[in-house]
C-alpha atoms as a PDB file:
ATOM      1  CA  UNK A   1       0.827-190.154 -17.742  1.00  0.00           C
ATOM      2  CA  UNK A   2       0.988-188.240 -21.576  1.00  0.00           C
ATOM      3  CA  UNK A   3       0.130-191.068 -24.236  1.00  0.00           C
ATOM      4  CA  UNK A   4      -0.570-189.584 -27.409  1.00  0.00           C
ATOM      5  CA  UNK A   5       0.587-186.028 -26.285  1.00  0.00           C
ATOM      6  CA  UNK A   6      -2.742-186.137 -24.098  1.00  0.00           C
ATOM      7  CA  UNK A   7      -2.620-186.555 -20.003  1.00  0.00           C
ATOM      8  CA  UNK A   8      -4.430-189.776 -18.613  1.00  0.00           C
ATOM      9  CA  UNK A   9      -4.683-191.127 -15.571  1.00  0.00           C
ATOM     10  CA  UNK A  10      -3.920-194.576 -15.238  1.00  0.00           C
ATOM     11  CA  UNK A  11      -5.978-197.248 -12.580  1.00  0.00           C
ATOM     12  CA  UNK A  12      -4.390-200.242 -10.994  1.00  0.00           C
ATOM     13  CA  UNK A  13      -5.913-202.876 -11.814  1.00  0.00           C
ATOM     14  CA  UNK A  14      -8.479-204.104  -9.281  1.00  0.00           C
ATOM     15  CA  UNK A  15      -7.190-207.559  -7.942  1.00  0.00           C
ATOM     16  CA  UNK A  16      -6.845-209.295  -4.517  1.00  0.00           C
ATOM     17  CA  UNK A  17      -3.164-207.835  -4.773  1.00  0.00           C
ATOM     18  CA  UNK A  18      -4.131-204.656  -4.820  1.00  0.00           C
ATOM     19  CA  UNK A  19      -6.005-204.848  -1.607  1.00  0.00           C
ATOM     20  CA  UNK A  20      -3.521-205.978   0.294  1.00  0.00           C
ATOM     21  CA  UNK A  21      -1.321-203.194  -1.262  1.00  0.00           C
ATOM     22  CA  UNK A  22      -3.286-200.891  -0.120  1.00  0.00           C
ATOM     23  CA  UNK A  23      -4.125-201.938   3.273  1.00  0.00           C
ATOM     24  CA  UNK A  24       0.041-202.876   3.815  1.00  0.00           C
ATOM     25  CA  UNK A  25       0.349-199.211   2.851  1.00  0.00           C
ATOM     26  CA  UNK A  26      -2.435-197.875   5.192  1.00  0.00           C
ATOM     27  CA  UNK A  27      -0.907-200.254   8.119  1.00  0.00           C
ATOM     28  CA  UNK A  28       2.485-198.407   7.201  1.00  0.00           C
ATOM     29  CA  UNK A  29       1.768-194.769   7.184  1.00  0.00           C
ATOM     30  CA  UNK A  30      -0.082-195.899  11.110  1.00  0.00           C
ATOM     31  CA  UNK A  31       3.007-197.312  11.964  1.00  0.00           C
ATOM     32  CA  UNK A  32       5.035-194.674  11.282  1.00  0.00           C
ATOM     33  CA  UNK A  33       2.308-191.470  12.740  1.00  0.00           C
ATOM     34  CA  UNK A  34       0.141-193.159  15.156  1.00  0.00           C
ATOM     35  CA  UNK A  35      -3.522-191.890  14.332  1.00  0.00           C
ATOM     36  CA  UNK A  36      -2.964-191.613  10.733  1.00  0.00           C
ATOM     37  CA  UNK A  37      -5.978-192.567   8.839  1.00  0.00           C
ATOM     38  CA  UNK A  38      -3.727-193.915   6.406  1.00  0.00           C
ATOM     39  CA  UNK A  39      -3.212-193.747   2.924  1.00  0.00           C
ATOM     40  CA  UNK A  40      -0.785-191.815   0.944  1.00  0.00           C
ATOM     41  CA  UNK A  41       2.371-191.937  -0.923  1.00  0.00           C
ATOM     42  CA  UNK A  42       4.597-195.062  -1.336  1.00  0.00           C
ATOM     43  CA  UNK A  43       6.875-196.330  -3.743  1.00  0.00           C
ATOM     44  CA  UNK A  44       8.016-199.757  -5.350  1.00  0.00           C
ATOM     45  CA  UNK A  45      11.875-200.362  -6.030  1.00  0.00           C
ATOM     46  CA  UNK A  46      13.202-202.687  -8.338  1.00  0.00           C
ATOM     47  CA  UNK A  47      13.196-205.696  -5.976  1.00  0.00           C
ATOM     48  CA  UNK A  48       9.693-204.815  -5.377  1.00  0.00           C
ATOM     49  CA  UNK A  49       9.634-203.769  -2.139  1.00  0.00           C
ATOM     50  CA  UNK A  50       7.095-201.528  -1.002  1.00  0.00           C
ATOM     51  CA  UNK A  51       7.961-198.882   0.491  1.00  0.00           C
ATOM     52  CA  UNK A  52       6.021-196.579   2.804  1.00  0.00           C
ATOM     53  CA  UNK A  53       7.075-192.555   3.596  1.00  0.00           C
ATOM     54  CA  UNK A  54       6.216-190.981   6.578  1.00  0.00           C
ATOM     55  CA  UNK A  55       3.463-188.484   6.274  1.00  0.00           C
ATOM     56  CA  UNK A  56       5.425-185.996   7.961  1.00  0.00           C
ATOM     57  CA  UNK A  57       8.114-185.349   5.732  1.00  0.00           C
ATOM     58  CA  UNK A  58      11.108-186.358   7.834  1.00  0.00           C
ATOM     59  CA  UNK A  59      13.373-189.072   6.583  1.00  0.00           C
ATOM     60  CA  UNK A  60      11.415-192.670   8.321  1.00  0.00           C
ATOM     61  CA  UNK A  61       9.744-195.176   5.732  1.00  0.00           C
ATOM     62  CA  UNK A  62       9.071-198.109   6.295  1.00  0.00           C
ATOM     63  CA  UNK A  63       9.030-201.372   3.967  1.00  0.00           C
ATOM     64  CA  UNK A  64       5.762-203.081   4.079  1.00  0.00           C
ATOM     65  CA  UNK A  65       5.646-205.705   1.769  1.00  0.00           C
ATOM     66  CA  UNK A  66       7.152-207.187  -1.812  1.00  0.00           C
ATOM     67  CA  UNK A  67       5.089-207.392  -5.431  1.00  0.00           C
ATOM     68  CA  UNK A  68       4.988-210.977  -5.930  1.00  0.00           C
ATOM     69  CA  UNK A  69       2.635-210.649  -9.457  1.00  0.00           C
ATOM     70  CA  UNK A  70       2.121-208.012 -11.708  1.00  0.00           C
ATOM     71  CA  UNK A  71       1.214-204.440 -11.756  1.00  0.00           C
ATOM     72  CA  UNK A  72      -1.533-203.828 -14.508  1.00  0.00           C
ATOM     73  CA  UNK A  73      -3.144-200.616 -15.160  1.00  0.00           C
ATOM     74  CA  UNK A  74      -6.372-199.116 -17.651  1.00  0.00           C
ATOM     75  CA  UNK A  75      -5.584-196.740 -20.210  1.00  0.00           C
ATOM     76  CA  UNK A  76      -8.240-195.756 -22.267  1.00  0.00           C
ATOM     77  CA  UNK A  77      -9.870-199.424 -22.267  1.00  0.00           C
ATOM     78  CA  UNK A  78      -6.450-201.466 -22.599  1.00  0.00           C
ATOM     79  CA  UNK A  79      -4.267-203.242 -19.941  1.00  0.00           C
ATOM     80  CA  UNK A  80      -0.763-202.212 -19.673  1.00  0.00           C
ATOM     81  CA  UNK A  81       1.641-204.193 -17.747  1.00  0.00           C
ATOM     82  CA  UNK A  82       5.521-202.268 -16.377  1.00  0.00           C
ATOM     83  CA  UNK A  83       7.685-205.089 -17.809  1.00  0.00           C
ATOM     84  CA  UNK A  84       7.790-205.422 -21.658  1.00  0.00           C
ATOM     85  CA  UNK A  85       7.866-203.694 -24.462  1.00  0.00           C
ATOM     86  CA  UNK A  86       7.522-205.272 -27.861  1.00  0.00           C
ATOM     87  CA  UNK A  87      11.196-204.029 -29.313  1.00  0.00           C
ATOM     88  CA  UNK A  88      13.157-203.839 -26.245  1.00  0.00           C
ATOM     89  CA  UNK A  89      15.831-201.284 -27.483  1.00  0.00           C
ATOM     90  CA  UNK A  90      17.872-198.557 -25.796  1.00  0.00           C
ATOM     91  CA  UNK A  91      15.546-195.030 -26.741  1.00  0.00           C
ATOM     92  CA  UNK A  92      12.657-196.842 -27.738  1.00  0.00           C
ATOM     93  CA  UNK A  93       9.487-194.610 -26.575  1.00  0.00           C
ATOM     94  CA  UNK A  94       8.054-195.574 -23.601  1.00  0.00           C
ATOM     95  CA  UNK A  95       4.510-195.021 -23.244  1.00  0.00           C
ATOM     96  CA  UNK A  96       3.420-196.268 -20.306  1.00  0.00           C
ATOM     97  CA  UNK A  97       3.120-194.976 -16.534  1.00  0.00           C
ATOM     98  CA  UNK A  98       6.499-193.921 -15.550  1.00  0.00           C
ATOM     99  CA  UNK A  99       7.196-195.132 -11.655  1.00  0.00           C
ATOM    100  CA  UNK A 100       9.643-196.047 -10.569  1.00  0.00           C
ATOM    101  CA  UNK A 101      13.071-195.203  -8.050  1.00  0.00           C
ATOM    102  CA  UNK A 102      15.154-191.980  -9.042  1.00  0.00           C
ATOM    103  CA  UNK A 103      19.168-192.402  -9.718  1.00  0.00           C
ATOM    104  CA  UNK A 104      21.294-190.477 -11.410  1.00  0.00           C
ATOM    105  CA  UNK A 105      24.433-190.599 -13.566  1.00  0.00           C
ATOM    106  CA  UNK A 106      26.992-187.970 -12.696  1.00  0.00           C
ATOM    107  CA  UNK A 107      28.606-185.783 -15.716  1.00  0.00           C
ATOM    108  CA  UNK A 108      31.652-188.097 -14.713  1.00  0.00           C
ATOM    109  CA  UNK A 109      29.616-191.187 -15.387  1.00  0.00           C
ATOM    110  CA  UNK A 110      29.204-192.229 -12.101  1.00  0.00           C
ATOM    111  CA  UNK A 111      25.745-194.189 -10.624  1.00  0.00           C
ATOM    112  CA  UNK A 112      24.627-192.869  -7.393  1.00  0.00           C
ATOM    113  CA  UNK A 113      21.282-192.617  -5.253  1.00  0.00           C
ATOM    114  CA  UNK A 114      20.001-189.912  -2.668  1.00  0.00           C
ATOM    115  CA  UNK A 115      18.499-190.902   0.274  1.00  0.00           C
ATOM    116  CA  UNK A 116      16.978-188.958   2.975  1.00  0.00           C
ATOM    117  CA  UNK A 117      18.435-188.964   6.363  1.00  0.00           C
ATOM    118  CA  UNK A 118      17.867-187.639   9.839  1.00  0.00           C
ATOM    119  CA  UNK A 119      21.177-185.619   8.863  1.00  0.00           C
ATOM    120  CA  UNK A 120      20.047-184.328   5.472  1.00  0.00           C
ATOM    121  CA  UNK A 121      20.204-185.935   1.911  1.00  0.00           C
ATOM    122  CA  UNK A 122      23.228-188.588   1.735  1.00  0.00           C
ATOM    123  CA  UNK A 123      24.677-190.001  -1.670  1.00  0.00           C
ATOM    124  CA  UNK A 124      25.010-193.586  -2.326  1.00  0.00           C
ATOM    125  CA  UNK A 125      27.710-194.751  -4.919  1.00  0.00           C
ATOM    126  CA  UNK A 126      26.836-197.734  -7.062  1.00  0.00           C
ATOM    127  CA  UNK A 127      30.141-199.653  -6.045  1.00  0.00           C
ATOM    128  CA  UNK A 128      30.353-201.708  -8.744  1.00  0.00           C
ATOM    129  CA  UNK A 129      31.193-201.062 -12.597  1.00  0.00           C
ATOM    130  CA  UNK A 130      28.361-201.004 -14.348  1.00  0.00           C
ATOM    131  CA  UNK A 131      29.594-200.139 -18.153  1.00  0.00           C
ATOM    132  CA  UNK A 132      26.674-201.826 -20.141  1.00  0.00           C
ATOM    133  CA  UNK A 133      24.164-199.108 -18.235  1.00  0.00           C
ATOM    134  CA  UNK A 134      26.495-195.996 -18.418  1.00  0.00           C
ATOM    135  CA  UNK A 135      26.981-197.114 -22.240  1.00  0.00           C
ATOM    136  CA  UNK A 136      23.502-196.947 -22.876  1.00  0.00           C
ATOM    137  CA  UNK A 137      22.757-193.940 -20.771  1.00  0.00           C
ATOM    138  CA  UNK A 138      24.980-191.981 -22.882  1.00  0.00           C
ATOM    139  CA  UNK A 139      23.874-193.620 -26.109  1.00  0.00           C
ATOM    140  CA  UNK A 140      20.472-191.562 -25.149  1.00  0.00           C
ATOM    141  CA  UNK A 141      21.785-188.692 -23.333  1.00  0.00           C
ATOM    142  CA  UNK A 142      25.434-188.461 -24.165  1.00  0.00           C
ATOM    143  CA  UNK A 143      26.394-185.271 -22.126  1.00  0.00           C
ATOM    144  CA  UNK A 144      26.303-184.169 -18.922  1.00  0.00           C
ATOM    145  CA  UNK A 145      24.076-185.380 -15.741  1.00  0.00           C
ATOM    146  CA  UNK A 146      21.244-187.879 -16.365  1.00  0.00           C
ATOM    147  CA  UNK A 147      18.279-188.874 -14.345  1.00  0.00           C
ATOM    148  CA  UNK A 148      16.269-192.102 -14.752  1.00  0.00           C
ATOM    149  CA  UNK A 149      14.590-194.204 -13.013  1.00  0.00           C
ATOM    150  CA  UNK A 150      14.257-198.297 -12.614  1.00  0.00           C
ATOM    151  CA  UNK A 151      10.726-199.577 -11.790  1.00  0.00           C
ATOM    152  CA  UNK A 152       9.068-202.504 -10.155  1.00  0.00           C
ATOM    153  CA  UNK A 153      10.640-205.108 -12.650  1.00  0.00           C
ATOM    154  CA  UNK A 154      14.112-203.855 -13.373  1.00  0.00           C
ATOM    155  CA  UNK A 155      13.371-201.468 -16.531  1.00  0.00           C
ATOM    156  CA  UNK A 156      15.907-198.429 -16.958  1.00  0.00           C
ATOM    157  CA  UNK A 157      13.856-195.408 -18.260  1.00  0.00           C
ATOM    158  CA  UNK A 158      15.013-192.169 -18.550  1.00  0.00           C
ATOM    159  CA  UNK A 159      13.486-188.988 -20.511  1.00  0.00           C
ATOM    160  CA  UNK A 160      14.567-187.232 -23.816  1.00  0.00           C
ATOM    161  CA  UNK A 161      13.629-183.713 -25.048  1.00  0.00           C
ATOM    162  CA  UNK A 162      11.259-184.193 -28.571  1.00  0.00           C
ATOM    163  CA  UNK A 163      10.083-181.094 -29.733  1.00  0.00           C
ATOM    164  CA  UNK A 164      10.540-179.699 -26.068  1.00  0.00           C
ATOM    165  CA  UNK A 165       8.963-182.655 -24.660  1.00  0.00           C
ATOM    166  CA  UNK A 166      10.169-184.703 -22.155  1.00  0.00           C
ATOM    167  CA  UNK A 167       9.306-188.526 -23.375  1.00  0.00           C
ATOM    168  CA  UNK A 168       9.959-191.470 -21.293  1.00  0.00           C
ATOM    169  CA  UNK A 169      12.079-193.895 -23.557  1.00  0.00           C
ATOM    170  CA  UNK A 170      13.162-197.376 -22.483  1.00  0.00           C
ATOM    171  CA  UNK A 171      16.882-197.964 -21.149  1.00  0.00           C
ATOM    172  CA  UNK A 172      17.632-201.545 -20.709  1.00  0.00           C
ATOM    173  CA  UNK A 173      16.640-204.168 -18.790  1.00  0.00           C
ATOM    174  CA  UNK A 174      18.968-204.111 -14.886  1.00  0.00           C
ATOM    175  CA  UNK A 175      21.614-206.526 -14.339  1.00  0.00           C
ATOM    176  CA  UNK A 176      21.143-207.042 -10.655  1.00  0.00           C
ATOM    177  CA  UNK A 177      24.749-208.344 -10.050  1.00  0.00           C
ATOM    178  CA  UNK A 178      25.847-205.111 -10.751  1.00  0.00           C
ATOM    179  CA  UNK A 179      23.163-202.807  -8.746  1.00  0.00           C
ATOM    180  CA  UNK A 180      22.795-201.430  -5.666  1.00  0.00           C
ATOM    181  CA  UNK A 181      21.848-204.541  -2.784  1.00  0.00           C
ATOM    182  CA  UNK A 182      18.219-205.450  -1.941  1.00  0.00           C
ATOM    183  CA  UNK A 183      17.021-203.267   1.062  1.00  0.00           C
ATOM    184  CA  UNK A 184      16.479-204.793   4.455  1.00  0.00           C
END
């Protein structure tokens, strides 16, 4: 992650959690290639889920487990948790790790998600109305296509050019009445 125009890395912070992250994701990536030594890429989506990729770049995953506590990581001798900033306001910076699941908000202001298939990449439609998000999308990108992302606890961050920088600045927190369902 950049914090203070410098690249860090960022550590989880060791906890009993953590293990059994780490082993659900190593028991994924077997299930899906038997005689994987495990480890590897995985994701967390809003709801928490974890979710495991196959190694070998087709469209399986598999969802392993859910976050029940909270993600910590080390920066430069401080803790920094994925859930609060102190002035939680549409294009406030933030500076913290930046994970989360990729949508996107069409030119014509529409929410949708790709998703891998066996048949190529499909788009998802968010089917309901979400204004309140597309309002502050555009508040902080007001033209055109938008990326962002929502991680682990249901923060909207997306990136705006400073100085010909992308920076990570806060969205809003998700209204899950109006999002996409909880996988299964």
């Amino acid at each position: 992650m950049k914090f203070n125009n410098e690249e860090h890395i960022c550590w989880a912070t060791e906890d009993r959690g953590i293990k059994y992250l780490t082993d659900g994701v190593n028991e994924g990536k077997r299930f899906l290639t038997p005689g994987h030594n495990g480890g590897g890429s995985f994701l967390i989506n809003e709801y928490k889920q974890v979710i495991v990729p196959s190694s070998e770049g087709d469209s399986r995953r598999v969802i392993v487990g859910q976050i029940t506590g909270d993600i910590k990581f080390y920066l430069e001798n401080n803790i920094l948790d994925l859930k609060t900033l102190k002035k939680m306001e549409p294009g406030i910076l933030w500076e913290r790790p930046y994970i989360g699941i990729p949508y996107n908000l069409s030119a014509s202001n529409r929410i949708y998600f790709k998703r891998d298939s066996e048949d190529g990449t499909e788009i998802e439609y968010l089917k309901n109305e979400y204004a309140e998000l597309i309002k502050n999308l555009r508040k902080i990108r007001p033209y055109g296509a938008v990326r962002f992302i929502v991680n682990p606890y249901g923060l909207v961050l997306t990136k705006i050019n400073i100085d010909n920088t992308w920076k990570s600045v806060f969205v809003q927190k998700l209204d899950y009445d109006k999002w996409f369902p909880m996988e299964e």
